[in-house]
C-alpha atoms as a PDB file:
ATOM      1  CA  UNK A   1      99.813 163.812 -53.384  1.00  0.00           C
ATOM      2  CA  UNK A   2      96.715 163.077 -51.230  1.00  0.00           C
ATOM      3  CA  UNK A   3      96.500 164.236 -47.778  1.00  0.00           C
ATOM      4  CA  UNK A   4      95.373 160.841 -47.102  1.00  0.00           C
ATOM      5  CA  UNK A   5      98.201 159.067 -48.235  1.00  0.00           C
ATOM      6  CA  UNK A   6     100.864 161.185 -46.105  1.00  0.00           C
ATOM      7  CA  UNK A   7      98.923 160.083 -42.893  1.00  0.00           C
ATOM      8  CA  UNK A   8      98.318 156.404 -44.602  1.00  0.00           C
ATOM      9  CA  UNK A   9     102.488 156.107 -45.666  1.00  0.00           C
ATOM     10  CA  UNK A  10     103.871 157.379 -41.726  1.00  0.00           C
ATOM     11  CA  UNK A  11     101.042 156.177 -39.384  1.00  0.00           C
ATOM     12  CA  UNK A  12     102.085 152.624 -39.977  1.00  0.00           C
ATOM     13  CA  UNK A  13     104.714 153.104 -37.423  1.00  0.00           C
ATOM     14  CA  UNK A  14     102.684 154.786 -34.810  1.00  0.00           C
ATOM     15  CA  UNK A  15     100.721 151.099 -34.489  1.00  0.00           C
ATOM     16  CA  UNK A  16      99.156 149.957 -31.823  1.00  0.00           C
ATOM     17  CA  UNK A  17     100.540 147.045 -29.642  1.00  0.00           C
ATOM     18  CA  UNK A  18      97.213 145.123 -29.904  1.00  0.00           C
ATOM     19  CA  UNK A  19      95.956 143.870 -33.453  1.00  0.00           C
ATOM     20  CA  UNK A  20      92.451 142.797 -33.437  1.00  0.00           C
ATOM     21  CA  UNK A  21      92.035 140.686 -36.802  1.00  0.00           C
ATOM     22  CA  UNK A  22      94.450 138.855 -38.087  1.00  0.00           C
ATOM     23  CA  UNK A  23      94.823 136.453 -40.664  1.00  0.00           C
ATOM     24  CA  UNK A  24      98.344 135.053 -38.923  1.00  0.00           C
ATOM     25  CA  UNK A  25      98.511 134.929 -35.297  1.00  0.00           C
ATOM     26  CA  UNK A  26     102.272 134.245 -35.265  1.00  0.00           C
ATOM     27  CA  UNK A  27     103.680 136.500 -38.263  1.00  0.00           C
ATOM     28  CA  UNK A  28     100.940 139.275 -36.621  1.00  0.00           C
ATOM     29  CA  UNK A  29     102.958 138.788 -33.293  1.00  0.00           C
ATOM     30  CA  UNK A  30     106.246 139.551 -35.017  1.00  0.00           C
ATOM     31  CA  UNK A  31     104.962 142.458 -36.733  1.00  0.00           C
ATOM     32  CA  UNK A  32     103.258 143.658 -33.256  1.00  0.00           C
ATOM     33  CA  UNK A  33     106.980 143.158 -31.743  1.00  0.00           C
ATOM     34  CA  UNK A  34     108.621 145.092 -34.118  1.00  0.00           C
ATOM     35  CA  UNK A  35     106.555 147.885 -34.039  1.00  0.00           C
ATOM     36  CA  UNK A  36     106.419 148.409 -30.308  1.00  0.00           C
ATOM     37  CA  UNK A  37     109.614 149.199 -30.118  1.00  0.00           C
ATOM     38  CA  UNK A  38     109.161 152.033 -31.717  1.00  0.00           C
ATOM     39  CA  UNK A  39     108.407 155.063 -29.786  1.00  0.00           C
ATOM     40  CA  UNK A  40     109.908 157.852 -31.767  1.00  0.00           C
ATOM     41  CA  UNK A  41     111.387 157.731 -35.303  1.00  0.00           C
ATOM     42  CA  UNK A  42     113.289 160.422 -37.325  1.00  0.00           C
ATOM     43  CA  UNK A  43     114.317 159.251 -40.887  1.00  0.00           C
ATOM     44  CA  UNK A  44     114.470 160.639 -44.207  1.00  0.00           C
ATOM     45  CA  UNK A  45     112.559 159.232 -47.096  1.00  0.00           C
ATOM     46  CA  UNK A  46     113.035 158.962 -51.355  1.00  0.00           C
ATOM     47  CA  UNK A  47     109.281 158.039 -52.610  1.00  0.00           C
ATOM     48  CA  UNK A  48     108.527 156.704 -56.116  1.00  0.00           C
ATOM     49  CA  UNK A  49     105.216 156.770 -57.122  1.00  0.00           C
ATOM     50  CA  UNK A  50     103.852 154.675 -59.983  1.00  0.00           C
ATOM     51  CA  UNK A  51     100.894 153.973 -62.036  1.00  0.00           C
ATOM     52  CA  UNK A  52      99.003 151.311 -62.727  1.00  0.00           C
ATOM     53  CA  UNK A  53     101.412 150.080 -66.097  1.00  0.00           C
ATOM     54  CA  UNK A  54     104.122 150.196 -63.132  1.00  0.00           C
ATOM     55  CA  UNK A  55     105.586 153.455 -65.215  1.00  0.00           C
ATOM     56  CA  UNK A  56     107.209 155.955 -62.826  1.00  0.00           C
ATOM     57  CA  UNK A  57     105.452 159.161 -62.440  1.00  0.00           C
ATOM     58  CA  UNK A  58     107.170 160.974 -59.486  1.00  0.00           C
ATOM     59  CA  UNK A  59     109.849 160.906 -57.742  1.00  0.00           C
ATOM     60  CA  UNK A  60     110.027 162.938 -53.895  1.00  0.00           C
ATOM     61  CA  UNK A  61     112.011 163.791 -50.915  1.00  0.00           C
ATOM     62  CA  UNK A  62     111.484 164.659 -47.537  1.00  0.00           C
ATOM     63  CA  UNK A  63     112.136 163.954 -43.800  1.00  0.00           C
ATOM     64  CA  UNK A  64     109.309 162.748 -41.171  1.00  0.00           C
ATOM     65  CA  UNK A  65     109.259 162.579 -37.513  1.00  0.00           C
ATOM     66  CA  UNK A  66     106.744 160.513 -35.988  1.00  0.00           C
ATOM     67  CA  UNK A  67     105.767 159.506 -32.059  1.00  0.00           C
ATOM     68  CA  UNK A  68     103.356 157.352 -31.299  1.00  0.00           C
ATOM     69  CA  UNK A  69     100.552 156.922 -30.773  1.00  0.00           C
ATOM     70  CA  UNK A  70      99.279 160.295 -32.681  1.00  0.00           C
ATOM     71  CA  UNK A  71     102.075 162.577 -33.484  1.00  0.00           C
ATOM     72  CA  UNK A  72     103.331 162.637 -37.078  1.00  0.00           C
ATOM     73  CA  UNK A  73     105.888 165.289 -38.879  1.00  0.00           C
ATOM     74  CA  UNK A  74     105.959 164.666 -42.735  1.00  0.00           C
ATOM     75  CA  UNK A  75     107.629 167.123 -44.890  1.00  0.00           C
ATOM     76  CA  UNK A  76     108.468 167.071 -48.118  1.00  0.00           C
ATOM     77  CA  UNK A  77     111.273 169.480 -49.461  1.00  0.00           C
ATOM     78  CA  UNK A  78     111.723 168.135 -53.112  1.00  0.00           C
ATOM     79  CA  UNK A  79     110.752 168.507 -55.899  1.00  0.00           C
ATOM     80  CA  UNK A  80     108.039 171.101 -54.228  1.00  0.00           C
ATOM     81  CA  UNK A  81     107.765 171.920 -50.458  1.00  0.00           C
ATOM     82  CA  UNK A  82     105.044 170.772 -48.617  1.00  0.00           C
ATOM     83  CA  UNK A  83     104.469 169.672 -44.501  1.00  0.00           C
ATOM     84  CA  UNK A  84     101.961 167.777 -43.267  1.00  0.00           C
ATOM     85  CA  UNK A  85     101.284 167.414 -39.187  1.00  0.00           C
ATOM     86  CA  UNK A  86      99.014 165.226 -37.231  1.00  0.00           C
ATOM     87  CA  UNK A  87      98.971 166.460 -33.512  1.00  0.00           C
ATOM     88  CA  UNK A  88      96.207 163.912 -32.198  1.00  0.00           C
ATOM     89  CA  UNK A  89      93.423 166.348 -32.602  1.00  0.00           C
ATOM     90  CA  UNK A  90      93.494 167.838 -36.662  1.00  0.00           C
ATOM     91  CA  UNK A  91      95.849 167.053 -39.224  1.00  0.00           C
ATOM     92  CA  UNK A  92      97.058 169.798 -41.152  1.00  0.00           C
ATOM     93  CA  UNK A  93      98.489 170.048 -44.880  1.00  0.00           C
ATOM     94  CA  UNK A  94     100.755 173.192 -45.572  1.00  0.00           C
ATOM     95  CA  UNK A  95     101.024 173.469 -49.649  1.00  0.00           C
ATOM     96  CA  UNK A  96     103.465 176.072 -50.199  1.00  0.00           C
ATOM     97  CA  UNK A  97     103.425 175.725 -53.862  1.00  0.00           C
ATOM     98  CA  UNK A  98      99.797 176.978 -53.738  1.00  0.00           C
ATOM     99  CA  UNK A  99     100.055 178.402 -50.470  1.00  0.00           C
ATOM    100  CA  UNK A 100      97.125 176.691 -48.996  1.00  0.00           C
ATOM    101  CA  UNK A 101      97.068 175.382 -45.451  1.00  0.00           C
ATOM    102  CA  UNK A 102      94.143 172.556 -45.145  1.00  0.00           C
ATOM    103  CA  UNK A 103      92.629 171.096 -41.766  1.00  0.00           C
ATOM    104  CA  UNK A 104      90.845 167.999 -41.216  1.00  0.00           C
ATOM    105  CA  UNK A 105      90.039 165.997 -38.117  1.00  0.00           C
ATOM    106  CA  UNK A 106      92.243 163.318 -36.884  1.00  0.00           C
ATOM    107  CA  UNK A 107      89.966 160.819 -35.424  1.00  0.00           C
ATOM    108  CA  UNK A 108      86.690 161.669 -37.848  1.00  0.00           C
ATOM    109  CA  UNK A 109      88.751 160.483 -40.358  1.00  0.00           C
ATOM    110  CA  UNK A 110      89.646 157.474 -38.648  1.00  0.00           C
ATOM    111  CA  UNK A 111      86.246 156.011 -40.468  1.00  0.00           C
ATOM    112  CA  UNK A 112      86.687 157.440 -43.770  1.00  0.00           C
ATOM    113  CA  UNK A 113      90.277 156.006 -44.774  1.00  0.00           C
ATOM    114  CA  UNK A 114      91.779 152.745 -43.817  1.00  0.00           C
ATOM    115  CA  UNK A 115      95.442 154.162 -43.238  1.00  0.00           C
ATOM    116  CA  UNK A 116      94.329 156.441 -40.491  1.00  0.00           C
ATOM    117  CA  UNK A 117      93.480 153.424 -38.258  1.00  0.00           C
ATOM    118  CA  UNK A 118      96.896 152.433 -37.649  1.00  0.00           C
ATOM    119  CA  UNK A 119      96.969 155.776 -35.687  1.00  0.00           C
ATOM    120  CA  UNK A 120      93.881 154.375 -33.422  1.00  0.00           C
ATOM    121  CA  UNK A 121      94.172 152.840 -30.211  1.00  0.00           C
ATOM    122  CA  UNK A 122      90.982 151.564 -30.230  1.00  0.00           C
ATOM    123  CA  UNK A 123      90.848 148.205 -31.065  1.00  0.00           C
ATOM    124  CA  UNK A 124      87.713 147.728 -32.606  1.00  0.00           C
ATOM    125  CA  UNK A 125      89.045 149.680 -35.449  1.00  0.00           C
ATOM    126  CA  UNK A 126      91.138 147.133 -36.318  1.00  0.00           C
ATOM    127  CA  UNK A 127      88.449 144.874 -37.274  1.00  0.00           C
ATOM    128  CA  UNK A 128      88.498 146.067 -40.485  1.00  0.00           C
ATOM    129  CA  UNK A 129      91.712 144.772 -41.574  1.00  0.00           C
ATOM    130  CA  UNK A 130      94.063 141.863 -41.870  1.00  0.00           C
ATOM    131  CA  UNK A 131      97.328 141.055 -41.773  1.00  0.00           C
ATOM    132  CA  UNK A 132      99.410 138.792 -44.312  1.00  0.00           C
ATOM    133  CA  UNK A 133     103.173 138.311 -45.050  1.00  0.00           C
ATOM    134  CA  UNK A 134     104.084 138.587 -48.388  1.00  0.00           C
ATOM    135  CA  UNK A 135     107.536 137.529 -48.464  1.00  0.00           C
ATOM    136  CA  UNK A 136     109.471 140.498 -46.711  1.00  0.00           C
ATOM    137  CA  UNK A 137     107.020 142.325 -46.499  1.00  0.00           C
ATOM    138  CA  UNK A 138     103.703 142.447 -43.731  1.00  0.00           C
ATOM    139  CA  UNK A 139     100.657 143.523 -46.064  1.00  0.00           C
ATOM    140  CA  UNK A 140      97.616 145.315 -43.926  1.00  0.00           C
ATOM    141  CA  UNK A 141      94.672 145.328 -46.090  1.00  0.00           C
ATOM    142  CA  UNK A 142      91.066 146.775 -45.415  1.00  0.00           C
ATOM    143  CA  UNK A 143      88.405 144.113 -44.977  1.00  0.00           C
ATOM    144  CA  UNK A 144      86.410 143.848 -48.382  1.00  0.00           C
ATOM    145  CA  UNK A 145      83.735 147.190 -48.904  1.00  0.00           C
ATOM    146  CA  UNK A 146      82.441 148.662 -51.819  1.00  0.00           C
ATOM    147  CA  UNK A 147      85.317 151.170 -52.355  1.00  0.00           C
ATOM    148  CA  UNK A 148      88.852 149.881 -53.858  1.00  0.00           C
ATOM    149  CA  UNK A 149      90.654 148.123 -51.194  1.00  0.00           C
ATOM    150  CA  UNK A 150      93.596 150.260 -50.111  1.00  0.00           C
ATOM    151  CA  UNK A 151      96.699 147.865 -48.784  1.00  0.00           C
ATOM    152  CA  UNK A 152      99.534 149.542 -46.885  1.00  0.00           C
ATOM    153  CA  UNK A 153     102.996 146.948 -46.919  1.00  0.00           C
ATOM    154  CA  UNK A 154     106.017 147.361 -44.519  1.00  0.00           C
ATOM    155  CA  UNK A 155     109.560 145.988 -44.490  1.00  0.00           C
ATOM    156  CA  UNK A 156     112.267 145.370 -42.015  1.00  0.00           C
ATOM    157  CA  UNK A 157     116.363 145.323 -42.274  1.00  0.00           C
ATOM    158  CA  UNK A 158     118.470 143.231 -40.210  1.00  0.00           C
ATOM    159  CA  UNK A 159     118.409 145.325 -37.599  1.00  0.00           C
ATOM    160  CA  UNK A 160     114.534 145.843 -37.603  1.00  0.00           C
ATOM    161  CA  UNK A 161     114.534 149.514 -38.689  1.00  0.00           C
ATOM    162  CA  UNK A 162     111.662 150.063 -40.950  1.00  0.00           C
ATOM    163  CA  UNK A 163     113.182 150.143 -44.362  1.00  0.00           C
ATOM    164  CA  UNK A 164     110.708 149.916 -46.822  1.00  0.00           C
ATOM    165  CA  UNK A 165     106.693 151.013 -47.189  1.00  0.00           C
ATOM    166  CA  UNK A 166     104.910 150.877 -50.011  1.00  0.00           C
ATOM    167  CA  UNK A 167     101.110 151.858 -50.446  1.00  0.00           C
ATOM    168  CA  UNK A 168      98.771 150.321 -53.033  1.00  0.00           C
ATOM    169  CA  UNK A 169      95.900 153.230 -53.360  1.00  0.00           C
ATOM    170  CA  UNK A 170      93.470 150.603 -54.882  1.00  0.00           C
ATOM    171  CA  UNK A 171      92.754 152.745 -57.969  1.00  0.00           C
ATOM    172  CA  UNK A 172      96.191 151.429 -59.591  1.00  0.00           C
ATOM    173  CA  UNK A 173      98.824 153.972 -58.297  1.00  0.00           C
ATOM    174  CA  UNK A 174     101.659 152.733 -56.080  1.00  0.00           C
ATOM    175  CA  UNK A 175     104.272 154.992 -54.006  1.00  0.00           C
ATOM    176  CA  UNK A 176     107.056 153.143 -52.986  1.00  0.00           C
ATOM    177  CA  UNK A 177     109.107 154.852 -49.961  1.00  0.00           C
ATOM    178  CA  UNK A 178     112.744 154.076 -48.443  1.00  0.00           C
ATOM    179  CA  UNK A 179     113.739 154.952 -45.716  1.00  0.00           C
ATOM    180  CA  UNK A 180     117.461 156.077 -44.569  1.00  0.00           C
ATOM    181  CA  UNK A 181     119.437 157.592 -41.829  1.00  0.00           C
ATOM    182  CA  UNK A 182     116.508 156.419 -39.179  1.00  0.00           C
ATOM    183  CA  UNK A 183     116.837 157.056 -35.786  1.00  0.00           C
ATOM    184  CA  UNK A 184     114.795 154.987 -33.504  1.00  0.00           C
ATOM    185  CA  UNK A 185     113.358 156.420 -29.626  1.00  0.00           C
ATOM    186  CA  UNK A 186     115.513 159.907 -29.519  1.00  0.00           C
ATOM    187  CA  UNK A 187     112.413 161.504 -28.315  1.00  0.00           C
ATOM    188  CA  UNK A 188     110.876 164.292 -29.947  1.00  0.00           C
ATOM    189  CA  UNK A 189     109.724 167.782 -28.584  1.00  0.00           C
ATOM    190  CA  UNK A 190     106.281 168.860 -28.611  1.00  0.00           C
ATOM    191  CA  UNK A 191     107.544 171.935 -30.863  1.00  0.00           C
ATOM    192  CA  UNK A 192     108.076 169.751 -33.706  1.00  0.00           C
ATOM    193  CA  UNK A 193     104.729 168.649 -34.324  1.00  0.00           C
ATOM    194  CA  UNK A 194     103.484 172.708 -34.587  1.00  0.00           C
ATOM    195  CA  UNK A 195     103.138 174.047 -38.245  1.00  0.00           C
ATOM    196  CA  UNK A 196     103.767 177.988 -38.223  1.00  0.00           C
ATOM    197  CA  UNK A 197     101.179 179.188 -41.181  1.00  0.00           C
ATOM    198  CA  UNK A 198     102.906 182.180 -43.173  1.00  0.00           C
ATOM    199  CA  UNK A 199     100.813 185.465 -43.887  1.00  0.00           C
ATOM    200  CA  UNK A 200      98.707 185.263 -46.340  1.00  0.00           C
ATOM    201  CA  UNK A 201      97.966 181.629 -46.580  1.00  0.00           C
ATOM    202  CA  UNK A 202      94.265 180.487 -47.501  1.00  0.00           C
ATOM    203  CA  UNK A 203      92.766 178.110 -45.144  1.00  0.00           C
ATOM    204  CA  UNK A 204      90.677 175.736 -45.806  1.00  0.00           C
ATOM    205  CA  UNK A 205      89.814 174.135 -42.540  1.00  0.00           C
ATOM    206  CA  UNK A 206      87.542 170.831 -43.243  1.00  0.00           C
ATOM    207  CA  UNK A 207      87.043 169.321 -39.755  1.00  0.00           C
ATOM    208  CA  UNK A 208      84.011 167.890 -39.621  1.00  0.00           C
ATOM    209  CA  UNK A 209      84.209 166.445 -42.848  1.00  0.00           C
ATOM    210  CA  UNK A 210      86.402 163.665 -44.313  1.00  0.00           C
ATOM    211  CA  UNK A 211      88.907 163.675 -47.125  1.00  0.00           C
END
């Protein structure tokens, strides 16, 4: 999977408490509401990923940690094994299967792909995007470019635990993740958003570019 669409999938709950555009003031508000609460989050996740005839392609497994507003843990231990951190300054993709380890810049990339916003504090970055409901689901879409428009959708149980996420990458493929066993505002040591790099790993370190 893109590196772009682990940071897109988790940073959704790392929002901000302030959404700039908005299509809904009211539903926004609720979404805002929900989302602040979160500080911390530990959960496990079973992603489906589908293509554009809605045929299922791949099926994953994993665990993430995130804490807002920067800090993101996403590891995925099956089918293959793979981590991906985000420690507010790079973001960094360990591949074991091809024992790779790639590095980009967190806020650079910021510009270059509408998920990474909902990392930003800033709220002018926001401006690019609006908020709809779509039935349970809040739907935050990129304002209309010349690329594919990219739409990120988040759902809620009773207890307003993020439950479902599902991202539409604008090019037809889907990945549909749910979320179990979440723990909400445990904290989380700085430790766990560190990536130890094995010997003999290629790195291919890409900050100053975007992905």
């Amino acid at each position: 999977m893109k590196i772009a669409t682990y940071i897109g999938v988790a940073s959704v709950l790392l929002a901000m408490s302030t959404l700039a555009f908005v299509s809904n003031a009211a539903e926004v508000a609720d979404l805002r509401s929900k989302l602040h609460q979160i500080d911390t989050l530990h959960a496990s996740f079973e992603q489906q990923v589908f293509d554009e005839r809605g045929e299922l392609q791949e099926e994953l497994e994993g665990d993430l940690i995130l804490k807002r507003p920067h800090f993101l843990r996403w590891e995925t231990t099956f089918p293959d094994e793979s981590i991906m951190v985000a420690d507010g300054e790079a973001v960094w993709y360990l591949n074991a299967f091809v024992e790779q380890l790639s590095i980009f810049d967190q806020a650079q990339n910021l510009e270059q792909n509408p998920m990474l916003v909902l990392l930003s504090d800033d709220d002018a970055a926001w401006n690019e995007f609006t908020i709809e409901r779509d039935g349970e689901f809040w739907v935050i879409r990129e304002e209309e470019t010349g690329y594919s428009q990219v739409s990120l959708a988040i759902a809620f149980d009773a207890d307003d635990a993020i439950q479902t996420m599902r991202i539409d990458d604008g090019q037809g493929q889907i990945s549909v993740f749910a979320l179990s066993n979440t723990e909400l505002n445990r904290g989380a040591d700085a430790h766990e958003f560190e990536i130890d790099v094995p010997e003999g790993v290629e790195i291919d370190d890409q900050r100053g570019q975007s992905f």
